[in-house]
PDB file of N, CA and C in Angstrom:
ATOM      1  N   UNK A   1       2.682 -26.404  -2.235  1.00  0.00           N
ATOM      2  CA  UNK A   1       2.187 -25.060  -1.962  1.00  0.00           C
ATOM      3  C   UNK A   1       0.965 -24.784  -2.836  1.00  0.00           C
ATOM      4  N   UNK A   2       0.066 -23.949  -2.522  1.00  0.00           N
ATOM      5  CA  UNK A   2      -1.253 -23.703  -3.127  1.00  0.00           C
ATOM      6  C   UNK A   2      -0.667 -22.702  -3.999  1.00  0.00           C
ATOM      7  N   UNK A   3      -2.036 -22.186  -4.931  1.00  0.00           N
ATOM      8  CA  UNK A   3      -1.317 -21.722  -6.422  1.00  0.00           C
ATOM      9  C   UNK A   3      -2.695 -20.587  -6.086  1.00  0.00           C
ATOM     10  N   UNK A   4      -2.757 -19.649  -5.700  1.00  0.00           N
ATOM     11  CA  UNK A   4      -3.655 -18.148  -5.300  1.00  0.00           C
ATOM     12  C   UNK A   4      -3.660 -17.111  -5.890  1.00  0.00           C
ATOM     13  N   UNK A   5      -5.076 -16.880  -6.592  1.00  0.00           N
ATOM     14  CA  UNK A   5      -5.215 -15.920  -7.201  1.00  0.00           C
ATOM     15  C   UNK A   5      -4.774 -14.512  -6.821  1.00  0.00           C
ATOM     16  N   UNK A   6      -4.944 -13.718  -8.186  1.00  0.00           N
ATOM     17  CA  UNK A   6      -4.114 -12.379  -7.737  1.00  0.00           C
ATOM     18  C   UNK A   6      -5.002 -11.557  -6.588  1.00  0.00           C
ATOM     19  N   UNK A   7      -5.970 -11.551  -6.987  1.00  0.00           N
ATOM     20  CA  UNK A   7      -7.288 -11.012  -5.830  1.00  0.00           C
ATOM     21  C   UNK A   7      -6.825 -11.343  -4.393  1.00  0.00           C
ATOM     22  N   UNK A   8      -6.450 -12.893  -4.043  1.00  0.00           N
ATOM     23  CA  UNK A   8      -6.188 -13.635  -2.804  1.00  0.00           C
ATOM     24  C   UNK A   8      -4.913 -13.208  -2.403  1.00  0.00           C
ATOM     25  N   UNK A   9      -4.375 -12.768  -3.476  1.00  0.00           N
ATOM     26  CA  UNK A   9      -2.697 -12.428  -2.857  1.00  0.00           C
ATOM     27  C   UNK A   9      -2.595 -10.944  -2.518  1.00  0.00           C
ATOM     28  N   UNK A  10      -3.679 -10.515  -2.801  1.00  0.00           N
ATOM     29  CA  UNK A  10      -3.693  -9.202  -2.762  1.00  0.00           C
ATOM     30  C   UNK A  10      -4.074  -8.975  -1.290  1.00  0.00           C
ATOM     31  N   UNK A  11      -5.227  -9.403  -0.787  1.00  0.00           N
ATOM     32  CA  UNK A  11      -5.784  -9.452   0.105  1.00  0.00           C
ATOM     33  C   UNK A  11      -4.870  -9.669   1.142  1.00  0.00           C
ATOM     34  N   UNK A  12      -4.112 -10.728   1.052  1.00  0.00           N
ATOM     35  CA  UNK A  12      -3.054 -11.063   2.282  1.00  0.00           C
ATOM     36  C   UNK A  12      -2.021 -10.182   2.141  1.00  0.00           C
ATOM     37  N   UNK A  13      -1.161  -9.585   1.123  1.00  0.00           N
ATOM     38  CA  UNK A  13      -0.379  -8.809   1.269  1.00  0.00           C
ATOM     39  C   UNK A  13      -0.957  -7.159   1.879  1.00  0.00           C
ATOM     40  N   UNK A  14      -2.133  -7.033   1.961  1.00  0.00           N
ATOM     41  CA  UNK A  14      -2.466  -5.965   2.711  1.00  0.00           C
ATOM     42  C   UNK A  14      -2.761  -6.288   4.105  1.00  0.00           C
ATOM     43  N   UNK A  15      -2.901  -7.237   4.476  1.00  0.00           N
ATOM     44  CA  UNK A  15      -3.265  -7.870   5.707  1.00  0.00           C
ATOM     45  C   UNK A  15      -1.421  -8.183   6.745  1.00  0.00           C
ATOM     46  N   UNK A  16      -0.933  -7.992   5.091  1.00  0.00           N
ATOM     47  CA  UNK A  16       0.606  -8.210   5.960  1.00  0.00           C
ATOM     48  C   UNK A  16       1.027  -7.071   6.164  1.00  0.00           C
ATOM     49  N   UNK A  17       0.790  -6.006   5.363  1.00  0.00           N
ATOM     50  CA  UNK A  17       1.338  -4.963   5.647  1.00  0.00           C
ATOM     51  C   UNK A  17       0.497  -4.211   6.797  1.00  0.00           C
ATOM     52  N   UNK A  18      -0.896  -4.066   7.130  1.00  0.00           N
ATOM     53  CA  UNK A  18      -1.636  -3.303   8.487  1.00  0.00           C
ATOM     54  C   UNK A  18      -1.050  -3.888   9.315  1.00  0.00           C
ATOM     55  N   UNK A  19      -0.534  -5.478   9.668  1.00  0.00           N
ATOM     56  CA  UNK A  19      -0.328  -5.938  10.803  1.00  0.00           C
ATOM     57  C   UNK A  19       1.062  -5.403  10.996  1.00  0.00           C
ATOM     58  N   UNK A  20       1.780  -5.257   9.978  1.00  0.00           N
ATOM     59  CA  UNK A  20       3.199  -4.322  10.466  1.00  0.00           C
ATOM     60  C   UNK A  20       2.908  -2.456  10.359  1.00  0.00           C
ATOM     61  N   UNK A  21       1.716  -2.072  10.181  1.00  0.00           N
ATOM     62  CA  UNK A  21       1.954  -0.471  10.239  1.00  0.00           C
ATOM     63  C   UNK A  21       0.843  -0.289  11.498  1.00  0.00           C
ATOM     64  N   UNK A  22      -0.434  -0.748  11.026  1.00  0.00           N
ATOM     65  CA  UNK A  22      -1.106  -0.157  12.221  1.00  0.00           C
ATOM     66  C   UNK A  22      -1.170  -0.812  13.625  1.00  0.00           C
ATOM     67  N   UNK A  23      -1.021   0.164  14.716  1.00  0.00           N
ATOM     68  CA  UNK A  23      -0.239   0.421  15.916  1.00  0.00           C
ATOM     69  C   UNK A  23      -2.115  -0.044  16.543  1.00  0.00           C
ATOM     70  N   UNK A  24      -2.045  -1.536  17.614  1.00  0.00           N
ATOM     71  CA  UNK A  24      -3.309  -1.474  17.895  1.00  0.00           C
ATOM     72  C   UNK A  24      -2.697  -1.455  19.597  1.00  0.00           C
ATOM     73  N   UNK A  25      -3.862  -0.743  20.697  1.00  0.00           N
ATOM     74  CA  UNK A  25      -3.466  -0.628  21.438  1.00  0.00           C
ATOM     75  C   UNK A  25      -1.967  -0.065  22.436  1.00  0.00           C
ATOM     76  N   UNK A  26      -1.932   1.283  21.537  1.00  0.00           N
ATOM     77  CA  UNK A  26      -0.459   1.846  21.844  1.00  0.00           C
ATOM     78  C   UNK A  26      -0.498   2.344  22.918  1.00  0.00           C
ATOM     79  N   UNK A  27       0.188   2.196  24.011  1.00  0.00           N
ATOM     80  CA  UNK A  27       0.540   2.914  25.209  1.00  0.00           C
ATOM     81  C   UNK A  27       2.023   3.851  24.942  1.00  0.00           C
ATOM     82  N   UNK A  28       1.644   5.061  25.406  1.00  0.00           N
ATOM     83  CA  UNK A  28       2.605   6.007  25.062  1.00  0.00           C
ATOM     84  C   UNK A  28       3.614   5.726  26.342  1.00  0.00           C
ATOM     85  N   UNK A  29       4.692   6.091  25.549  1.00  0.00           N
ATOM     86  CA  UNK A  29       6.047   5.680  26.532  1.00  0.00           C
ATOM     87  C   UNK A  29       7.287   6.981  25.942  1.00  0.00           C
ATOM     88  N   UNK A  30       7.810   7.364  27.189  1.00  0.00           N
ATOM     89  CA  UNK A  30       8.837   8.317  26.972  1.00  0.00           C
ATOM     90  C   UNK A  30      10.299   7.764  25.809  1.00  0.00           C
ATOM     91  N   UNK A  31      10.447   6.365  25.857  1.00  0.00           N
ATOM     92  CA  UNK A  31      11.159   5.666  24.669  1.00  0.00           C
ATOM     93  C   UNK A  31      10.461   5.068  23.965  1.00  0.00           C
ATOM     94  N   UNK A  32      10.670   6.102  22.576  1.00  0.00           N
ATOM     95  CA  UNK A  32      10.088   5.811  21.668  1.00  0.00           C
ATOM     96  C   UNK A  32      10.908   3.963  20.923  1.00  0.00           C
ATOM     97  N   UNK A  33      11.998   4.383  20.898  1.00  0.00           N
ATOM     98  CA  UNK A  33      12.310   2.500  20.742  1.00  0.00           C
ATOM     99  C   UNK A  33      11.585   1.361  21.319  1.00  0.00           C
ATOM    100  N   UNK A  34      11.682   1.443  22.632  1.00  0.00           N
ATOM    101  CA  UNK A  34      10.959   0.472  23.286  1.00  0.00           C
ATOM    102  C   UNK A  34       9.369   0.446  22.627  1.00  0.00           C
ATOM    103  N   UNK A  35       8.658   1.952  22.472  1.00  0.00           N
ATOM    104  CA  UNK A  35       7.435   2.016  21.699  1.00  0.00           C
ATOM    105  C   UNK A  35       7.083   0.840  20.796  1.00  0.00           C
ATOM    106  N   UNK A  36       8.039   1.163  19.956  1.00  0.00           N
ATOM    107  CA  UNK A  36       8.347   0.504  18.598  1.00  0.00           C
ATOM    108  C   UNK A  36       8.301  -1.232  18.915  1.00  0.00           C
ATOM    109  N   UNK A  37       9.040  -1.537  19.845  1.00  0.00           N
ATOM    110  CA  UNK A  37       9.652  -3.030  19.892  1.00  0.00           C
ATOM    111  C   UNK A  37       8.300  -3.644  20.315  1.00  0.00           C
ATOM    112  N   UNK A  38       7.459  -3.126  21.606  1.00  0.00           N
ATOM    113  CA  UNK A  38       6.327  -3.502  21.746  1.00  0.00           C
ATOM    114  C   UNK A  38       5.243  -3.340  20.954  1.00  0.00           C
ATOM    115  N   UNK A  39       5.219  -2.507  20.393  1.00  0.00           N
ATOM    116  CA  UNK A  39       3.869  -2.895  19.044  1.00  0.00           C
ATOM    117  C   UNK A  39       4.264  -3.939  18.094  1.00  0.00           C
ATOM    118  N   UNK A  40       5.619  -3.973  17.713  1.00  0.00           N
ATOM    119  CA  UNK A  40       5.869  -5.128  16.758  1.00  0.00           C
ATOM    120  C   UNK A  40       5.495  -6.484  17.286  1.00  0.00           C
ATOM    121  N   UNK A  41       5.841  -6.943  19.260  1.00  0.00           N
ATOM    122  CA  UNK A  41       5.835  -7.877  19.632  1.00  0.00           C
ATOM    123  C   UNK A  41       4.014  -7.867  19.085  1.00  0.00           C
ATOM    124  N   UNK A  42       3.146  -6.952  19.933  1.00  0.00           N
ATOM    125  CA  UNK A  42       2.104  -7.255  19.647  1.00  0.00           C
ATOM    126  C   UNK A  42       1.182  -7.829  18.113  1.00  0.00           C
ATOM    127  N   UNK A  43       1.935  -7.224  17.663  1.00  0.00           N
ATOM    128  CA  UNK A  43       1.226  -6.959  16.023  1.00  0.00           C
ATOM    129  C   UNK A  43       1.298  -8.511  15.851  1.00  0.00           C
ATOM    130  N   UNK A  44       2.685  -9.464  15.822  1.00  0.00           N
ATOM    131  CA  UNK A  44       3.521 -10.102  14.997  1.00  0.00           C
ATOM    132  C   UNK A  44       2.514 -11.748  15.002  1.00  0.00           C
ATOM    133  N   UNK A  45       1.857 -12.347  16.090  1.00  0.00           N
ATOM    134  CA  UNK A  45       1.334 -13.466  16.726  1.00  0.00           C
ATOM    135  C   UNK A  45       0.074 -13.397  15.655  1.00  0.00           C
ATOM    136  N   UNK A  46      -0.062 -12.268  15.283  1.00  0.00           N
ATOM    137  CA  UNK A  46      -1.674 -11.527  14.344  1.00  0.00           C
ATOM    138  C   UNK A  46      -1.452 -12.563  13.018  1.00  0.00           C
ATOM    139  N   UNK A  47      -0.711 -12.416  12.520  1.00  0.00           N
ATOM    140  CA  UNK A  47      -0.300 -11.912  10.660  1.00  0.00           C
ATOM    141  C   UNK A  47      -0.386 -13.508  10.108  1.00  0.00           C
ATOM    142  N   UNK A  48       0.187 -14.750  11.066  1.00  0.00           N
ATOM    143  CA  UNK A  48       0.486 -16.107  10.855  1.00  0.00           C
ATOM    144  C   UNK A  48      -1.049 -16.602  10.894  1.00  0.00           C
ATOM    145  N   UNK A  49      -1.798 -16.063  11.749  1.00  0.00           N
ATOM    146  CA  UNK A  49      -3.221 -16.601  12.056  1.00  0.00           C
ATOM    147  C   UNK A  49      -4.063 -16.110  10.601  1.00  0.00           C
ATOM    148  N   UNK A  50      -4.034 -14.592  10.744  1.00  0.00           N
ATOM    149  CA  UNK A  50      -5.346 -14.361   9.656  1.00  0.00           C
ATOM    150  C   UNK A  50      -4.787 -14.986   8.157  1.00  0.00           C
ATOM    151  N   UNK A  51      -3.205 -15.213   7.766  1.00  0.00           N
ATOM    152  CA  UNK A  51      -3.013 -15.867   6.686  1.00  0.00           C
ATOM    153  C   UNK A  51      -3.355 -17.281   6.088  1.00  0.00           C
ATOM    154  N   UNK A  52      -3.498 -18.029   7.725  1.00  0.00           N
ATOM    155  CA  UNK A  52      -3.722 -19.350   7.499  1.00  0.00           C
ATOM    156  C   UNK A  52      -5.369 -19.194   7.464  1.00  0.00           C
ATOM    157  N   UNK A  53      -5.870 -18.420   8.295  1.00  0.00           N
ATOM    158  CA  UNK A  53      -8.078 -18.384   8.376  1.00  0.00           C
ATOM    159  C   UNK A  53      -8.038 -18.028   6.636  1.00  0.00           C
ATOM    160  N   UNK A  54      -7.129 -17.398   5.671  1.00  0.00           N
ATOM    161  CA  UNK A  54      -7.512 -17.166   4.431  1.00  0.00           C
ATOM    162  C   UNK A  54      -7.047 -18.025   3.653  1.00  0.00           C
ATOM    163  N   UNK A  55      -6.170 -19.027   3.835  1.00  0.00           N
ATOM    164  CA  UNK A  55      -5.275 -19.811   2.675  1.00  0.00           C
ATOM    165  C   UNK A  55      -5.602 -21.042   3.221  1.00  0.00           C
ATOM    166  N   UNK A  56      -6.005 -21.179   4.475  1.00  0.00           N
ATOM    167  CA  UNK A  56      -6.085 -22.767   4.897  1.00  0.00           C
ATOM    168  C   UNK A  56      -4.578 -23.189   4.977  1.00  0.00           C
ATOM    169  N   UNK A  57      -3.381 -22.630   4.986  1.00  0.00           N
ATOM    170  CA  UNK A  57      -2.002 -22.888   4.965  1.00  0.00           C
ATOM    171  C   UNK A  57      -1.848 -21.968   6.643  1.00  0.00           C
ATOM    172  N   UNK A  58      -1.147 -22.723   7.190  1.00  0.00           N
ATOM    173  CA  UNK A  58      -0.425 -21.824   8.880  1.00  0.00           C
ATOM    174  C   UNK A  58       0.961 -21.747   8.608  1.00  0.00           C
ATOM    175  N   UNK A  59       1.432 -20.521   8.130  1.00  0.00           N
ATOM    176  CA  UNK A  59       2.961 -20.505   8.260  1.00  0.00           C
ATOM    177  C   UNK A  59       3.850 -21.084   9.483  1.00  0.00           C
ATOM    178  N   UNK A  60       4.762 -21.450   9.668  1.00  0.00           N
ATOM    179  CA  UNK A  60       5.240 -21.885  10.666  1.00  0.00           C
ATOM    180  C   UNK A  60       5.986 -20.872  11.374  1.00  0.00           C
ATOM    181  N   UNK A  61       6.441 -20.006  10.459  1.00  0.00           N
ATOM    182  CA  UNK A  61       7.202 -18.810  11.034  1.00  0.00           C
ATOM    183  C   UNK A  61       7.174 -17.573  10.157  1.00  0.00           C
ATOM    184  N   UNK A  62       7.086 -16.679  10.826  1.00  0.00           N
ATOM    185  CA  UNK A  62       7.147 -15.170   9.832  1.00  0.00           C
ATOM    186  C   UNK A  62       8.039 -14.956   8.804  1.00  0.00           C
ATOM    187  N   UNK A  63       9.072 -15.417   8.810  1.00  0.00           N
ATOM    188  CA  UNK A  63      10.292 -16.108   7.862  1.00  0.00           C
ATOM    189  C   UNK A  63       9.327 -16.081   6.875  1.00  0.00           C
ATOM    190  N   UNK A  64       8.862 -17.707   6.834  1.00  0.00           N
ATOM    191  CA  UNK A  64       7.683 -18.202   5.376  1.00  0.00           C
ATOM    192  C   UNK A  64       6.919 -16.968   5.262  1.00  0.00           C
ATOM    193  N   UNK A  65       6.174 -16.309   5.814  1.00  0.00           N
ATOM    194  CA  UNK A  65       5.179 -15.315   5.709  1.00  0.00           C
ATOM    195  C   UNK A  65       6.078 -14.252   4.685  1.00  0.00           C
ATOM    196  N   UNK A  66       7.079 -13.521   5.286  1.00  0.00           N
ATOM    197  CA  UNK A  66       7.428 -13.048   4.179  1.00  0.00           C
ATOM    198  C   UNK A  66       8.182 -13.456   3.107  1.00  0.00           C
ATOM    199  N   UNK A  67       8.847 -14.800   2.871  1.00  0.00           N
ATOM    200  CA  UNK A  67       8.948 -15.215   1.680  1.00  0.00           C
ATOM    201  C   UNK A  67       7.841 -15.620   0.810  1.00  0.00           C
ATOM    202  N   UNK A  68       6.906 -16.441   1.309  1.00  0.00           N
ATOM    203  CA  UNK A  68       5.937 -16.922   0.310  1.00  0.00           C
ATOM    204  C   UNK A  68       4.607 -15.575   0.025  1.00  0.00           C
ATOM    205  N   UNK A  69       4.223 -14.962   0.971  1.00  0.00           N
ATOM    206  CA  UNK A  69       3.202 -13.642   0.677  1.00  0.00           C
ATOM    207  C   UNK A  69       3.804 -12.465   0.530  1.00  0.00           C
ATOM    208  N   UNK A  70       4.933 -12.286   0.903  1.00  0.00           N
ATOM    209  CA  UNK A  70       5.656 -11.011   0.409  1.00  0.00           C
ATOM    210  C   UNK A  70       5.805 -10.402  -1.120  1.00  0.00           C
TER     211      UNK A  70
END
């Protein structure tokens, strides 16, 4: 595993957290659950990519993502 400065870890842990808060492309829906389930699907495909374009590392699964950048 690579050894990343605090600056670099910083950077990705904010990059982990927008991809789980901000809502891109929301279509309003009378269930708000379902709301919810589809922005997460959307968000989730995001977070594995921009971590690996910054670390040169591709998590294999969101699992690793939040153990190792969490």
């Amino acid at each position: 595993m690579k050894l990343f400065t605090r600056d670099r870890l910083k950077i990705l842990k904010n990059l982990y957290i927008q991809g789980l808060i901000l809502p891109k492309n929301v279509h309003l829906e009378r269930n708000t659950q379902l709301l919810q389930s589809k922005n997460l699907a959307a968000r989730f495909p995001k977070i594995p990519h921009l971590l690996g374009w910054l670390t040169g590392k591709y998590p294999s699964s969101l699992e690793e993502v939040r153990y190792v950048y969490h």
